[in-house]
Protein backbone atom coordinates (compact mmCIF):
# COMPACT_ATOMS: atom_id res chain seq x y z
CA UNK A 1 0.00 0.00 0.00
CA UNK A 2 3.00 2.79 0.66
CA UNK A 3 4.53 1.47 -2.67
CA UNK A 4 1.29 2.48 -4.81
CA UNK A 5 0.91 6.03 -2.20
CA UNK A 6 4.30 6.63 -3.44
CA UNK A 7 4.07 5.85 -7.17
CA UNK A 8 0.67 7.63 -7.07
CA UNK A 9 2.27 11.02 -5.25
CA UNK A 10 5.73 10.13 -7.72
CA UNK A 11 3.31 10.54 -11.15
CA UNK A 12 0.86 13.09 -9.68
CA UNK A 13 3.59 15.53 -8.94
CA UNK A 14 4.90 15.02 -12.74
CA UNK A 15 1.91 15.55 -14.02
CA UNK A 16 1.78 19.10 -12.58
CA UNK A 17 4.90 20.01 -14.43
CA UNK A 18 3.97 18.69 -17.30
CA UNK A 19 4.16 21.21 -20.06
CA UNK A 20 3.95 20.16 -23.00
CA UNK A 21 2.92 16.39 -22.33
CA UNK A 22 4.51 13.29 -20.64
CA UNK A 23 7.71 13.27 -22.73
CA UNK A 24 8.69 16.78 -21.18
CA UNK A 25 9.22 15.43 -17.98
CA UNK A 26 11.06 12.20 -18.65
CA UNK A 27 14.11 13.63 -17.27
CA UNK A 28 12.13 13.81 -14.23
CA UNK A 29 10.58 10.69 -14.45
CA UNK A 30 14.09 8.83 -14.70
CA UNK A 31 15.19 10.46 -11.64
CA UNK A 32 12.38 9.43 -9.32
CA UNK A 33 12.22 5.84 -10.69
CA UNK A 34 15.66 5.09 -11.67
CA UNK A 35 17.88 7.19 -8.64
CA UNK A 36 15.15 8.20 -6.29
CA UNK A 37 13.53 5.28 -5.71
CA UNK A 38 15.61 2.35 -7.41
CA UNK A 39 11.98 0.70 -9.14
CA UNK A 40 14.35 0.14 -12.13
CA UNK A 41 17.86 0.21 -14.15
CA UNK A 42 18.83 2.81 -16.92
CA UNK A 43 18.12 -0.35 -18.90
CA UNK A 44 14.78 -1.38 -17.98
CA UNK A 45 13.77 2.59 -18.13
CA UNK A 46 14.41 2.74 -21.39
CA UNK A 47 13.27 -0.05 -22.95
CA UNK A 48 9.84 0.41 -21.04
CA UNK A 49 9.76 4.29 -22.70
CA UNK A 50 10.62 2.41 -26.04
CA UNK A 51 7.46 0.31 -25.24
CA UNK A 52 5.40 2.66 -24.25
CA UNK A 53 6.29 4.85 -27.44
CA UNK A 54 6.00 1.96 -29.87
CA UNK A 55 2.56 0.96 -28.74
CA UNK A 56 -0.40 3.02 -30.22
CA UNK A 57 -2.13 5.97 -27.89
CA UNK A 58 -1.08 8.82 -26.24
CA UNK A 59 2.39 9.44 -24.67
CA UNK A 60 0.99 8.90 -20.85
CA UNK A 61 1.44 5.14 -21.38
CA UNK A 62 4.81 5.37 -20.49
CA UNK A 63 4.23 5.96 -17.45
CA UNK A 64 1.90 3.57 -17.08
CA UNK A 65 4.04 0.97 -17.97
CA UNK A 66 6.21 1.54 -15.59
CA UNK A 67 3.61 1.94 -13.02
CA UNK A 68 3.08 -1.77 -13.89
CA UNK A 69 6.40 -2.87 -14.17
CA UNK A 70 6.90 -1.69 -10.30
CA UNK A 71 3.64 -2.87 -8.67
CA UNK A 72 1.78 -4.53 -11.35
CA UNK A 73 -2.20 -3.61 -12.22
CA UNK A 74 -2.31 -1.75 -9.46
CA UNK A 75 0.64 0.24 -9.61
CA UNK A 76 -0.11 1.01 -13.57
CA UNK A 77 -3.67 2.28 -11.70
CA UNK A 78 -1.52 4.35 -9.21
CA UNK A 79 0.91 5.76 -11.86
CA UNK A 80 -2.13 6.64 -14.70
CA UNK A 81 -4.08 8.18 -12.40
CA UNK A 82 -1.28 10.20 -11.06
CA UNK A 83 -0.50 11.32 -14.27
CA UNK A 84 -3.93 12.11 -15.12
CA UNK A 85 -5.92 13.32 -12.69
CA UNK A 86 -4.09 16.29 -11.14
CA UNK A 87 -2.96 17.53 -14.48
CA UNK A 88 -6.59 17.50 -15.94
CA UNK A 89 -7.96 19.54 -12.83
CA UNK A 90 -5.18 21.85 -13.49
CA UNK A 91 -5.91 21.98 -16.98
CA UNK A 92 -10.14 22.53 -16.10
CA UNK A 93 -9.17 25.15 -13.78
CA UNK A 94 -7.01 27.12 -16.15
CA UNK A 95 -9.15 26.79 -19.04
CA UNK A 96 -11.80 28.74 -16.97
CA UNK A 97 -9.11 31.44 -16.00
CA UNK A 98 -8.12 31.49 -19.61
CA UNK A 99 -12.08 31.93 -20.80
CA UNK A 100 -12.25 34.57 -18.13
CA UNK A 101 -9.21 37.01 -18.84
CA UNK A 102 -9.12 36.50 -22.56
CA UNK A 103 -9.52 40.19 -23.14
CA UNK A 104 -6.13 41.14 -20.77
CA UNK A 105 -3.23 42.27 -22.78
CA UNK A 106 -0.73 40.75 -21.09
CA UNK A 107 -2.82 37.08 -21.81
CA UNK A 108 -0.86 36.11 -25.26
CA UNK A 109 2.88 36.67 -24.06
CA UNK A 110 1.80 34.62 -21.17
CA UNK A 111 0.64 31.67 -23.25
CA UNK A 112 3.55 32.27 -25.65
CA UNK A 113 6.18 32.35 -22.95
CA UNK A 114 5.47 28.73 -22.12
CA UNK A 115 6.00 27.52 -25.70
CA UNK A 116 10.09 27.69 -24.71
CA UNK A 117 9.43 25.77 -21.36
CA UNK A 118 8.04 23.23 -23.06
CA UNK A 119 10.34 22.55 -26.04
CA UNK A 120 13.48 22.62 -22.96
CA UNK A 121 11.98 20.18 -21.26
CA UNK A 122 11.03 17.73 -24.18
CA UNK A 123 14.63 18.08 -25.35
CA UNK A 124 16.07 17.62 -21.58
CA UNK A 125 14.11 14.42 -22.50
CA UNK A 126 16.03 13.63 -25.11
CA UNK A 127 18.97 13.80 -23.75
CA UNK A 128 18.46 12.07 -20.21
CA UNK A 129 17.14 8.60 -23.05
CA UNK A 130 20.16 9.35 -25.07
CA UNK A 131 22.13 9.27 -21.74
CA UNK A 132 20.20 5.78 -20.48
CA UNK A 133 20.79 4.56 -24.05
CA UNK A 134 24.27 5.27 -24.85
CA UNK A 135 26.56 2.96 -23.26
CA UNK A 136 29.61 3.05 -26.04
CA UNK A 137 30.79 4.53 -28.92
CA UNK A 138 28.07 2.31 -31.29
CA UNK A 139 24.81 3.08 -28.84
CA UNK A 140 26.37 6.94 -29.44
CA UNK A 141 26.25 6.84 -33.14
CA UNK A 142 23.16 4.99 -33.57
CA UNK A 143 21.49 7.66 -31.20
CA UNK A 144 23.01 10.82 -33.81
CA UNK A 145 21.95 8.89 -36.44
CA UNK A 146 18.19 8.17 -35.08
CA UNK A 147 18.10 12.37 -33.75
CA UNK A 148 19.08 13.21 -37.38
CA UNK A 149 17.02 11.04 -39.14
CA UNK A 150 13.99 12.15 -37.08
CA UNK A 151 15.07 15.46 -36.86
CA UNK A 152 15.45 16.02 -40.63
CA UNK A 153 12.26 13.50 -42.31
CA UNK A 154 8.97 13.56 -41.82
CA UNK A 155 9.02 9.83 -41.74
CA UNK A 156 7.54 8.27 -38.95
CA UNK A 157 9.72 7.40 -35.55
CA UNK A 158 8.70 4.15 -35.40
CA UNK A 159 10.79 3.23 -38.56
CA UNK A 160 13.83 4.08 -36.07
CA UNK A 161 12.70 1.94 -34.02
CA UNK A 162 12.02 -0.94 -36.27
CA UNK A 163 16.09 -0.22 -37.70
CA UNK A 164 17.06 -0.20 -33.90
CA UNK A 165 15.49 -3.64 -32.82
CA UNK A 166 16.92 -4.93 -36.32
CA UNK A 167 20.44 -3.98 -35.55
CA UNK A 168 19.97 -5.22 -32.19
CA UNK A 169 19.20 -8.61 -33.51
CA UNK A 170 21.73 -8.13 -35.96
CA UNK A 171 24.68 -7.44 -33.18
CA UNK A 172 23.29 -9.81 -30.42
């Protein structure tokens, strides 16, 4: 029971900082599970993101996945609803603060100065995977190669991943 309290309070207090959706606070979300609490390796992190990314719906399931790698149904219950539920209240709140000062001047800088919060943390994201990831000089290229490729087409990620579980197979 103080395993799901602290997975629920873990994901409900990321979901408050969550600008700009789940992946922005990854970094966070490696630090609690991975060094804070210990639920999981660099390892295990990652490949549960790569799960959670590969698998169709919105970007919350990662978290849910590792809710349920650390206390099974129940802790993917704790860790969803964590992720959810404070952020959506948040969100309900704001939206009728937002309805009700439209007409303030100050209202679109406001909105527009969170744009660069958001794209910081998404690519602290980025790097804190690339850091779990990379392990030598091979994991390093195949992450700049992946970042370009992604970076630079407007084909889909998930044909990285499919050439990153190939060349897995292919080097195991």
């Amino acid at each position: 029971m103080i395993l799901l309290g602290q997975i629920l309070l873990a994901f409900g207090t990321l979901s408050l900082v969550a600008i700009g959706g789940a992946n922005a606070v990854l970094p966070e979300m490696h630090r609690l599970v991975v060094e804070v609490h210990g639920w999981m390796d660099d390892a295990t992190f990652t490949q549960l993101f790569a799960m959670a990314q590969a698998a169709p719906g919105p970007n919350i399931l990662a978290a849910s996945v590792m809710g349920w790698h650390v206390a099974g149904a129940a802790g993917m219950a704790a860790a969803t609803l964590g992720m959810l539920v404070p952020s959506a209240c948040l969100a309900w709140i704001m939206a009728g603060l937002t309805i009700r000062l439209r007409g303030n001047t100050w209202m679109k800088p406001a909105q527009f100065g969170l744009v660069p919060i958001a794209v910081g943390l998404i690519a602290a994201s980025g790097l804190i995977m690339a850091q779990a990831a990379g392990t030598n000089w091979l994991s390093f290229g195949i992450i700049a190669a992946s970042t370009v490729f992604v970076w630079r087409t407007k084909y889909s990620p998930l044909w990285v991943l499919l050439a990153g579980g190939l060349l897995g197979l292919a080097l195991l």
